[in-house]
Protein backbone atom coordinates (compact mmCIF):
# COMPACT_ATOMS: atom_id res chain seq x y z
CA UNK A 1 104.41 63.48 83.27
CA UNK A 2 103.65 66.21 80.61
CA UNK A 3 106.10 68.03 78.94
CA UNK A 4 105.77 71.83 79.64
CA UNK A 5 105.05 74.59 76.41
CA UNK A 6 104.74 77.52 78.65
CA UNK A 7 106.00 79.07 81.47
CA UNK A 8 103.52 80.04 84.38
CA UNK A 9 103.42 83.56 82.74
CA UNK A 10 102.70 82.30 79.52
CA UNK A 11 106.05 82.79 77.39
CA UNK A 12 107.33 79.64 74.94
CA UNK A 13 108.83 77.39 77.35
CA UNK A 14 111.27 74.81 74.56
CA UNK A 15 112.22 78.31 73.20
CA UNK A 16 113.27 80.55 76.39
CA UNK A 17 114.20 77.65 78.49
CA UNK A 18 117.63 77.74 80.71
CA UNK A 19 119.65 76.22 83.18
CA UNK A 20 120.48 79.06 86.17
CA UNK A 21 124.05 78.46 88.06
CA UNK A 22 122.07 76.70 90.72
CA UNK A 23 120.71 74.00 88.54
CA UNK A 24 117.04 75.06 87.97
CA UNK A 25 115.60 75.23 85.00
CA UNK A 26 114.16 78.57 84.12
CA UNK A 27 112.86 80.86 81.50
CA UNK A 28 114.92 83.21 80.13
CA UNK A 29 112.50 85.89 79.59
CA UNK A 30 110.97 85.78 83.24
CA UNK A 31 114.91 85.50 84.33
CA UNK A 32 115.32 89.33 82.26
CA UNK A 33 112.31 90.24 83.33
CA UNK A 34 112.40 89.39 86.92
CA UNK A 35 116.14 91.08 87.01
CA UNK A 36 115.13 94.48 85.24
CA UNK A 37 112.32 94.44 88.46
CA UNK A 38 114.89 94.23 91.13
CA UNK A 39 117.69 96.59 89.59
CA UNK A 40 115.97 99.41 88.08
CA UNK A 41 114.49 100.43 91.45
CA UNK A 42 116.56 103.06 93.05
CA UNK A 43 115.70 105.64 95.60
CA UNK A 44 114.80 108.70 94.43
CA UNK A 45 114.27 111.56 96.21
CA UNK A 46 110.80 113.64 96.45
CA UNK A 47 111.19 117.11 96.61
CA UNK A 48 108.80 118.91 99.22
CA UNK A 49 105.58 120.28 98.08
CA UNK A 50 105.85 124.15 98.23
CA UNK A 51 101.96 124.85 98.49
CA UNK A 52 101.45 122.40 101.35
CA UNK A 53 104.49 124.50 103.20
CA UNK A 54 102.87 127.31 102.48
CA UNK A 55 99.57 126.08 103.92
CA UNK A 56 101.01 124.89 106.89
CA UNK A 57 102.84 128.31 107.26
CA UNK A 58 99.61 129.80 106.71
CA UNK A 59 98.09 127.86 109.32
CA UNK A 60 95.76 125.46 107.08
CA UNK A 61 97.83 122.63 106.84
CA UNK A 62 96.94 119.32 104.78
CA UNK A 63 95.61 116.10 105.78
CA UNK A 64 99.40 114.60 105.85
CA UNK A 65 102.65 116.55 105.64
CA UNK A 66 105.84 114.76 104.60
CA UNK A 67 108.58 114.95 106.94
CA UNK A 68 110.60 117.20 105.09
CA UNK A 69 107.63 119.55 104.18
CA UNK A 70 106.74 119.37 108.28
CA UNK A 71 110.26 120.52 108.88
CA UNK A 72 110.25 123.49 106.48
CA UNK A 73 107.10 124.99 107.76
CA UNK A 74 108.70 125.02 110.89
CA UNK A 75 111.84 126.44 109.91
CA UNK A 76 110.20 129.36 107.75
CA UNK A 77 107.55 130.06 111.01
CA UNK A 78 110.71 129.91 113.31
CA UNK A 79 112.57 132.34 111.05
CA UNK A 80 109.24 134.77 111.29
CA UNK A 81 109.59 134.72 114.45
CA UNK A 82 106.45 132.27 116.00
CA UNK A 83 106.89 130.26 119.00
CA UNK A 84 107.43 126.85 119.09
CA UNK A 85 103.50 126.26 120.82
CA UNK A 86 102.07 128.85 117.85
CA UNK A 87 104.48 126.75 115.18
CA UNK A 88 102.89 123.42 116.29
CA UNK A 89 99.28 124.91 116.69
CA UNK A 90 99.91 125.99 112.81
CA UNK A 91 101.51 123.04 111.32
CA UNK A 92 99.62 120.65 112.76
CA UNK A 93 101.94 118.85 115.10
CA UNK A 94 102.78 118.23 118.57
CA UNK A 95 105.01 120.60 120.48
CA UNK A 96 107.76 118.34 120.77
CA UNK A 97 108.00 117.61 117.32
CA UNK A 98 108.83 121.06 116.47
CA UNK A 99 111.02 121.14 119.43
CA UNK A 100 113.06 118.28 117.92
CA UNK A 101 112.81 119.97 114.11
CA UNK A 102 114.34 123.04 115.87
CA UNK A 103 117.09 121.31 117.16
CA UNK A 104 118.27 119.58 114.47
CA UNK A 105 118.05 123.31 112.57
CA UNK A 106 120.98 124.49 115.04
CA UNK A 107 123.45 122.04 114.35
C-alpha cells in the first residue's frame, strides 16, 4: 500500500493530517473547511419584493409570488376594499387561498 501526499481535495496530506475523536484520520484543512460549511449557514430572512406587490395589486402579477408577497397583495386589495373573488382574480391565486390569507389577517 502507498503512502498518501494529498487529500482527495488536493491539500498536503503529512502536513494537515489528524486524528478526529472517533479515530479517523483526517485533514485538518477539509475538517475547517467542512465545519465553516455547516455553521455559517443561518436562516435569513427575505424581505418581500415591493414592485411584485404592487403588480399583483395592480392586477399584473409575476410568474411566482413568494408567500409573503402573495399575502400582502391581498391584504393591501382587502384594505381597498376588493372582494375576495376580484383579490384572487388579481393576484393570481385561487379563492381559497385568499380566503385563508384573510383569516390569518384577523387574528
Amino acid at each position: 500500500m502507498s503512502e498518501r501526499t494529498a487529500c482527495i481535495h488536493g491539500h498536503p496530506y503529512p502536513e494537515n493530517e489528524f486524528t478526529d475523536a472517533y479515530g479517523w484520520s483526517r485533514c485538518r484543512q477539509c475538517a475547517r473547511e467542512s465545519w465553516r460549511r455547516t455553521h455559517r449557514s443561518r436562516y435569513v430572512p427575505v424581505l418581500p419584493d415591493d414592485v411584485a406587490i404592487e403588480r399583483a395589486v395592480s392586477g399584473d402579477p409575476p410568474a411566482r409570488l413568494t408567500p409573503r408577497e402573495r399575502a400582502a397583495a391581498v391584504e393591501r386589495l382587502m384594505r381597498r376594499g376588493y372582494s375576495a373573488r376580484q383579490t384572487a382574480e388579481r393576484v393570481g391565486c385561487s379563492l381559497r387561498t385568499v380566503y385563508r390569507i384573510r383569516s390569518r389577517s384577523e387574528r
